[in-house]
Protein backbone atom coordinates (compact mmCIF):
# COMPACT_ATOMS: atom_id res chain seq x y z
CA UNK A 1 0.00 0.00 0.00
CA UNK A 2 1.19 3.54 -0.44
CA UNK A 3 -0.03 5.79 2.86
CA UNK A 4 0.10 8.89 3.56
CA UNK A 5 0.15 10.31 7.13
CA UNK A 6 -0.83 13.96 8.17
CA UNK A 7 1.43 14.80 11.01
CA UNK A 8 2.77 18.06 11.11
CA UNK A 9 6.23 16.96 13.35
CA UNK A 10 7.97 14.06 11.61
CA UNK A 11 10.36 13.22 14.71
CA UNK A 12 7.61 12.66 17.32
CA UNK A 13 7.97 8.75 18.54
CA UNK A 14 4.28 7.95 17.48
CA UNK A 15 5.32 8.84 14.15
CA UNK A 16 8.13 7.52 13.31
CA UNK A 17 6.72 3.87 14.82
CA UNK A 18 3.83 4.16 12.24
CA UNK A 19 6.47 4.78 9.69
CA UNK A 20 8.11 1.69 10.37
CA UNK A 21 5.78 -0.14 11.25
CA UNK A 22 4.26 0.55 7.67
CA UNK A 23 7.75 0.21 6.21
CA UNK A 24 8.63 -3.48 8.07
CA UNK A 25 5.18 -4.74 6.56
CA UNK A 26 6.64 -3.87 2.75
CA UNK A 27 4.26 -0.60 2.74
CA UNK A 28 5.35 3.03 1.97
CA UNK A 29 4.28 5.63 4.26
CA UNK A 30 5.01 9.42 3.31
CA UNK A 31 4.61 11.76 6.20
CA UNK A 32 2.66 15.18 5.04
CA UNK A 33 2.85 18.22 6.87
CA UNK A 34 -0.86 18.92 7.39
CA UNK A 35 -0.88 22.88 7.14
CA UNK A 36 1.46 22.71 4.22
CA UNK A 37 -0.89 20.95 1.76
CA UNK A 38 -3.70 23.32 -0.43
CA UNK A 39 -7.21 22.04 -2.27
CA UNK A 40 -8.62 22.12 -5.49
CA UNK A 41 -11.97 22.04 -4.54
CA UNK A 42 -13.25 21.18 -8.43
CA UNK A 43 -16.88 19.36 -9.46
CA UNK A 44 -16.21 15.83 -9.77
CA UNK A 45 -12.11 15.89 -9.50
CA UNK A 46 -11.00 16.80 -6.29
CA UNK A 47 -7.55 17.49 -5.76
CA UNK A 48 -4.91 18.27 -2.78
CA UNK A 49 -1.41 19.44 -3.42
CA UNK A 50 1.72 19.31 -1.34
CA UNK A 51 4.77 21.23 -2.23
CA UNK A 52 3.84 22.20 -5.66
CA UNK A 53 3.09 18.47 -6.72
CA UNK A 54 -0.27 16.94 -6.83
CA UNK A 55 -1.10 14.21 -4.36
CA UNK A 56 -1.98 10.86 -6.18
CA UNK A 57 -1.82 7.11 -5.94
CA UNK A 58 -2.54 6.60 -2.22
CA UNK A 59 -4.59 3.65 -0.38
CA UNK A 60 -5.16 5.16 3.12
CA UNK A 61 -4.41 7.68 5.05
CA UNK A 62 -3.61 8.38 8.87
CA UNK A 63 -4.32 11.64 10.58
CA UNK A 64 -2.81 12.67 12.66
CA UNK A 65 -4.15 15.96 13.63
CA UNK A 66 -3.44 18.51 16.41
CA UNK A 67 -5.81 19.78 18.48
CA UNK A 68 -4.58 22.89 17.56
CA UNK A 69 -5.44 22.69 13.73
CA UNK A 70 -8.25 20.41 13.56
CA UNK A 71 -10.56 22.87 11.52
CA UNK A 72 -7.97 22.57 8.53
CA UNK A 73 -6.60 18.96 9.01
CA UNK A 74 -10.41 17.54 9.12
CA UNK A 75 -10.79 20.02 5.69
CA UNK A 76 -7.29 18.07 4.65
CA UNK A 77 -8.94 14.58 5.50
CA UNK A 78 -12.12 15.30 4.11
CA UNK A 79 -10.44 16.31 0.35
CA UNK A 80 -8.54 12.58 0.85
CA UNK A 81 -11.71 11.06 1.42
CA UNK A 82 -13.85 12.48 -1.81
CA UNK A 83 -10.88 11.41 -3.73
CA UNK A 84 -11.68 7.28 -2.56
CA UNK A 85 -8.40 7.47 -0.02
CA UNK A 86 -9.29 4.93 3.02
CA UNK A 87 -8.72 6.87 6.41
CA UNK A 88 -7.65 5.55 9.49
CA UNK A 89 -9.86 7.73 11.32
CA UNK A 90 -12.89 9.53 9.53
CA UNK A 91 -13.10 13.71 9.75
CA UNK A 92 -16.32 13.27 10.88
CA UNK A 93 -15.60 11.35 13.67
CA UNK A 94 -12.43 13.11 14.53
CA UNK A 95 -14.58 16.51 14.98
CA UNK A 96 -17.39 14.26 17.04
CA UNK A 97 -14.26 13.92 19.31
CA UNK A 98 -13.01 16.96 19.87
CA UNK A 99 -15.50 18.78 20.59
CA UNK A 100 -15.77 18.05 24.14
CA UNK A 101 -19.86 18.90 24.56
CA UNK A 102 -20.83 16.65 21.99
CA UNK A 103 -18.47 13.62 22.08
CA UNK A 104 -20.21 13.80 26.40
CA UNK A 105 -24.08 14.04 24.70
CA UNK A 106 -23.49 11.11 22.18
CA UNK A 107 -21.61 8.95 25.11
CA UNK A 108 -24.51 9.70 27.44
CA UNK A 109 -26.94 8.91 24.51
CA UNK A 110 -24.92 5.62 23.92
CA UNK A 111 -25.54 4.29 27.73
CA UNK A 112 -21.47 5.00 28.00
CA UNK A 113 -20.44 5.03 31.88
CA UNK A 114 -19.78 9.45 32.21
CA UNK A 115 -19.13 11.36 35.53
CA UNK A 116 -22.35 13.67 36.09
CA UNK A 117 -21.35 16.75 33.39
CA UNK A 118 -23.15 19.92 33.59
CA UNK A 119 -23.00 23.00 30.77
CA UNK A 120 -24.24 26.18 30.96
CA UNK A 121 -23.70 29.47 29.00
CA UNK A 122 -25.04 32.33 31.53
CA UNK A 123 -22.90 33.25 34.68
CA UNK A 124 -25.85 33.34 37.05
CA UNK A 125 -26.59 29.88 36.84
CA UNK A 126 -23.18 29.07 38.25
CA UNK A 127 -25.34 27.92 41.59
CA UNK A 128 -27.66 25.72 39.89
CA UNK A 129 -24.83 23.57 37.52
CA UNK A 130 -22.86 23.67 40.57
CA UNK A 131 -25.80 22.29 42.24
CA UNK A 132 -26.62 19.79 39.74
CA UNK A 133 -22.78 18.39 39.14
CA UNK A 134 -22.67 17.64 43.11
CA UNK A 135 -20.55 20.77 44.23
CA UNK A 136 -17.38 21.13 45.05
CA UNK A 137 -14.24 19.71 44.56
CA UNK A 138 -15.28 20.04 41.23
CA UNK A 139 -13.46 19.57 37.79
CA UNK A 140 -14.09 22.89 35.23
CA UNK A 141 -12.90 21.71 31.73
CA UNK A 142 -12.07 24.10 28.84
CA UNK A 143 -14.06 23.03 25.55
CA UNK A 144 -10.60 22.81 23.71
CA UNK A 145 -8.50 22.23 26.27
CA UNK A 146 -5.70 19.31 25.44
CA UNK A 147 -3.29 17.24 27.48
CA UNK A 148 -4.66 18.19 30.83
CA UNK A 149 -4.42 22.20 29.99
CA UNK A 150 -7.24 24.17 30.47
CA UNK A 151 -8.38 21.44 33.25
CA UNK A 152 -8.79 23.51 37.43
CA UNK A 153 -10.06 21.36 40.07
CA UNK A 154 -11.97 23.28 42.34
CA UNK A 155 -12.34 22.74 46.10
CA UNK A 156 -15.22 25.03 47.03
CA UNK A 157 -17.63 25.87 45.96
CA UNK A 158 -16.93 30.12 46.29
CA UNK A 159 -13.42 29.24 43.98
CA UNK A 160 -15.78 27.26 41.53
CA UNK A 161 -17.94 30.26 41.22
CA UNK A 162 -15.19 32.60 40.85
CA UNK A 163 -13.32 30.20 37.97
CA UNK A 164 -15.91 29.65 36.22
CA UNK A 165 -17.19 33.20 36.36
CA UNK A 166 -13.66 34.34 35.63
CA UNK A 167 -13.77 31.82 32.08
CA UNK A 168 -17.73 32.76 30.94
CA UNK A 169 -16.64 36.58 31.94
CA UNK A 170 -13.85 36.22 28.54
CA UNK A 171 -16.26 34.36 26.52
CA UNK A 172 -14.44 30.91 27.14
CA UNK A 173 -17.32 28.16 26.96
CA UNK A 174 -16.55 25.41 30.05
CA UNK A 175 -17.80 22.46 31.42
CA UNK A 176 -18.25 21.31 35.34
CA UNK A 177 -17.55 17.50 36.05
CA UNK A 178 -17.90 15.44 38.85
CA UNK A 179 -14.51 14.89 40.47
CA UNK A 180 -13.99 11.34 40.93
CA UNK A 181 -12.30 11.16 44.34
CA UNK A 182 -11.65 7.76 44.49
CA UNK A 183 -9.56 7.30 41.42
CA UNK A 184 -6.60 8.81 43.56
CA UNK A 185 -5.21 10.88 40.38
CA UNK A 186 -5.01 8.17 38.40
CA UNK A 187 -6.68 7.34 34.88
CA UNK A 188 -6.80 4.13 32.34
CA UNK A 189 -6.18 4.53 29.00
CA UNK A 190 -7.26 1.86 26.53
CA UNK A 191 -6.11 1.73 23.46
CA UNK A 192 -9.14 0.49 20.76
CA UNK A 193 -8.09 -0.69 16.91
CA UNK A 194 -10.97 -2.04 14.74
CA UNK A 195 -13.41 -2.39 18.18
CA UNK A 196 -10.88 -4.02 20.24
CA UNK A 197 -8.78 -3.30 23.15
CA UNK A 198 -5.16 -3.88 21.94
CA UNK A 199 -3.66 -2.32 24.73
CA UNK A 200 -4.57 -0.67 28.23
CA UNK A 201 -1.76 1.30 30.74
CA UNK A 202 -2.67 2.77 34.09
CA UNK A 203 -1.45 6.45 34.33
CA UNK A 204 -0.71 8.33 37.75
CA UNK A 205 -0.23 12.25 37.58
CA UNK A 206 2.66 13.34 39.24
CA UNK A 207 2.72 14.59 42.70
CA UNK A 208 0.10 16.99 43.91
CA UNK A 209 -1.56 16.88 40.00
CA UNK A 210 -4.91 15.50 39.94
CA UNK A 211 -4.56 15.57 36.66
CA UNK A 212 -2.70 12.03 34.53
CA UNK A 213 -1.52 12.89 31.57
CA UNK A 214 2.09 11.62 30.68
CA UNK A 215 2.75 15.12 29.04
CA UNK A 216 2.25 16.59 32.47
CA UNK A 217 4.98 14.58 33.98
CA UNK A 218 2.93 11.37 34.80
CA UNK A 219 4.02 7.84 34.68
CA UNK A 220 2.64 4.13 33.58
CA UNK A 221 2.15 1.58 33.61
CA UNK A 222 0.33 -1.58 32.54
CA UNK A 223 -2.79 -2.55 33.81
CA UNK A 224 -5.51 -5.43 33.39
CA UNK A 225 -9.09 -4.16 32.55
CA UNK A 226 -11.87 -5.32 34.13
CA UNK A 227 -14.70 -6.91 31.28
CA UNK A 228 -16.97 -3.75 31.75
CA UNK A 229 -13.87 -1.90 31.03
CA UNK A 230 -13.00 -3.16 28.04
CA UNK A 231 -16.81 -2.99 27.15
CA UNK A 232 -16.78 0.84 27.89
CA UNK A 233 -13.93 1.68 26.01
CA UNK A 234 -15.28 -0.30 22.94
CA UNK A 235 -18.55 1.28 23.30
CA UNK A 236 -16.87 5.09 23.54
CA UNK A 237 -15.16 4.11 20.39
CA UNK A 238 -17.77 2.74 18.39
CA UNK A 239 -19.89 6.16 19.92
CA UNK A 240 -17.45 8.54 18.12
CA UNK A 241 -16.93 6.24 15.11
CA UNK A 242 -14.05 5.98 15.40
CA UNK A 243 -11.51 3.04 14.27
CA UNK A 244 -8.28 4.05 16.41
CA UNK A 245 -7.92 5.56 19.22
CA UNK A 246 -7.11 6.07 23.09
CA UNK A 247 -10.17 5.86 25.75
CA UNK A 248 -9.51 7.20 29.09
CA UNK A 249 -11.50 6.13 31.40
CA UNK A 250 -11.86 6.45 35.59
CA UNK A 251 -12.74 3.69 37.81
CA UNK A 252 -15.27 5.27 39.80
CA UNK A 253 -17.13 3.41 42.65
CA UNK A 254 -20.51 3.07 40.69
CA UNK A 255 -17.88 1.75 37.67
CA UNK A 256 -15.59 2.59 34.73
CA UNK A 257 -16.30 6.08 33.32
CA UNK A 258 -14.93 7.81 30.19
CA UNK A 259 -13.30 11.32 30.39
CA UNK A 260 -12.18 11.61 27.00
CA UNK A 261 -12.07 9.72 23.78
CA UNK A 262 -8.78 10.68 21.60
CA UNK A 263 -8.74 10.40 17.64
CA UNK A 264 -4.51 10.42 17.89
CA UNK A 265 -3.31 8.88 20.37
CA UNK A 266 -0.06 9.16 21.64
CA UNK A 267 1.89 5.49 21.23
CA UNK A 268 5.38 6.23 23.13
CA UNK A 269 3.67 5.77 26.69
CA UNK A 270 1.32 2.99 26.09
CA UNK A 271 4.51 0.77 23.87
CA UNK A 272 7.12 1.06 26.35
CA UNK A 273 4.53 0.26 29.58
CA UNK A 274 3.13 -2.82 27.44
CA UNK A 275 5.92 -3.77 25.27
CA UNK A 276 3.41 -3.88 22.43
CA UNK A 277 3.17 -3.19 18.84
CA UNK A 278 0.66 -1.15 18.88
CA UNK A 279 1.57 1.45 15.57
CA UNK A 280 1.67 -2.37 14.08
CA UNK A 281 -1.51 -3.10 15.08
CA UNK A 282 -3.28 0.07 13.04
CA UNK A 283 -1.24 -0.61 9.75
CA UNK A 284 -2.64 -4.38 10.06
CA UNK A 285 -5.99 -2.95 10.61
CA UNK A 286 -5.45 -0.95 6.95
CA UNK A 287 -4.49 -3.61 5.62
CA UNK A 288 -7.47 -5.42 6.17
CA UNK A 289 -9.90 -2.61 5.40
CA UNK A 290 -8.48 0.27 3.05
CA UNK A 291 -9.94 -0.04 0.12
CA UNK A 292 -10.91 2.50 -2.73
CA UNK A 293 -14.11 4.55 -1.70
CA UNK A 294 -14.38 2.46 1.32
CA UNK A 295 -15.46 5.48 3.40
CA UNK A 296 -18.68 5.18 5.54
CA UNK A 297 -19.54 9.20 4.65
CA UNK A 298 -17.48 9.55 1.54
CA UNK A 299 -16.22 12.67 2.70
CA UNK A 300 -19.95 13.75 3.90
CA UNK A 301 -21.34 15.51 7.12
């Protein structure tokens, strides 16, 4: 097969283990600097261009697309897509994901395990979501926060009043979450490829960080799910639609519940606590399934 992957940093460890694994498997794999490619949005004959040549010939494609840019890497994606080019991940499931309010509606619609998640866009009915998410400690979530920024925990209810005040007062849209005391700073993150769990780690935020992420100077390791576990992060995945990705999940006392489902996963953290191959593990998956026009939306939505 002949892939291309949209990844704007050619050097970062996840992508240079989807390079080889593509590469070990006989495959070539060209790594495309997302911002750097341009459209021709024609009737009938799309077209995307990348350094003054025209982009041709390829069976699949990875994203992998930073929060940061995901308005014109899904626009990217979307061009691959009309032109019959098999993605890993679909742009329509990839925005489902990271917008934060609607990937929590369509998990709650879905029966997926959440913690109680409140939303609100006037300041004055601080009390009442307050009220409603339990009250303090409290997590208040940025809509596009990332890798645990944009993420205050709360411990009364007069400092959740004045953060989220502080974030509605400069137009920044929030949510409030349930703060899941029990999980002792710690998350899971399964990793799900073609609706099953190919890998799970247990993170642990460093000290005095509620907060997990391995960007944030956590550590992991690797950790046996539980059945409903492994149900709940297939579930998430199949909720967002999406082939690949991380689930991160909580174990609460009332059960396993999802804080975030991630379209691009990082690989370095979850391979060296499992020792698994995990970038092989989505090539084999393309392999299987890439085919011309193969798209469930063809681009659509």
């Amino acid at each position: 097969m002949k892939i291309a992957m949209l990844a704007r940093n050619a050097n970062l460890y996840t992508h240079r283990r989807l390079k080889e694994a593509a590469e070990e498997r006989g495959h070539q794999l060209d790594i495309i600097d997302t911002l750097r490619c341009y459209m021709n949005i024609a009737t009938r004959r799309p077209e995307i261009y990348y350094n003054g040549e025209k982009l041709t010939g390829y069976d699949a494609v990875i994203p992998r697309i930073g929060a940061s840019v995901t308005f014109y890497g899904t626009a990217v994606l979307r061009q691959f897509e009309m032109m019959g080019v098999y993605p890993l991940n679909e742009s329509v499931a990839i925005g489902r994901s990271r917008d934060k309010l609607r990937s929590m509606q369509l998990l709650a619609r879905d029966g997926v395990g959440l913690p109680v998640t409140t939303f609100a866009h006037d300041p004055k009915q601080t009390d009442e979501v307050l009220r409603l998410a339990g009250g303090a400690p409290i997590v208040i979530k940025l809509l596009e926060g990332t890798q645990g920024i944009g993420v205050v925990l709360a411990d009364t209810d007069r400092s959740a009043k004045s953060v989220v005040e502080a974030f509605r007062g400069a137009g920044v849209n929030i949510l409030l979450q349930e703060f899941i005391k029990e999980a002792g700073g710690t998350d899971i993150r399964a990793i799900v490829v073609g609706g099953k769990v190919v890998a799970a780690m247990k993170r642990t935020g460093a000290e005095g960080d509620f907060r997990s992420n391995l960007h944030r100077g956590g550590s992991a390791k690797v950790v046996k799910l539980t059945p409903e576990e492994r149900a709940t992060a297939v579930r998430a995945a199949k909720s967002m639609g999406l082939n690949a990705c991380g689930v991160d999940m909580l174990r609460a006392n009332h059960g396993a519940v999802v804080m975030e489902v991630n379209s691009s996963p990082g690989l370095e953290g979850v391979e060296k606590a499992t020792g698994l191959d995990i970038a092989g593990k989505m090539i084999e998956f393309l392999e299987k399934n890439a085919k011309a026009g193969a798209t469930k939306t063809k681009g659509k939505g």
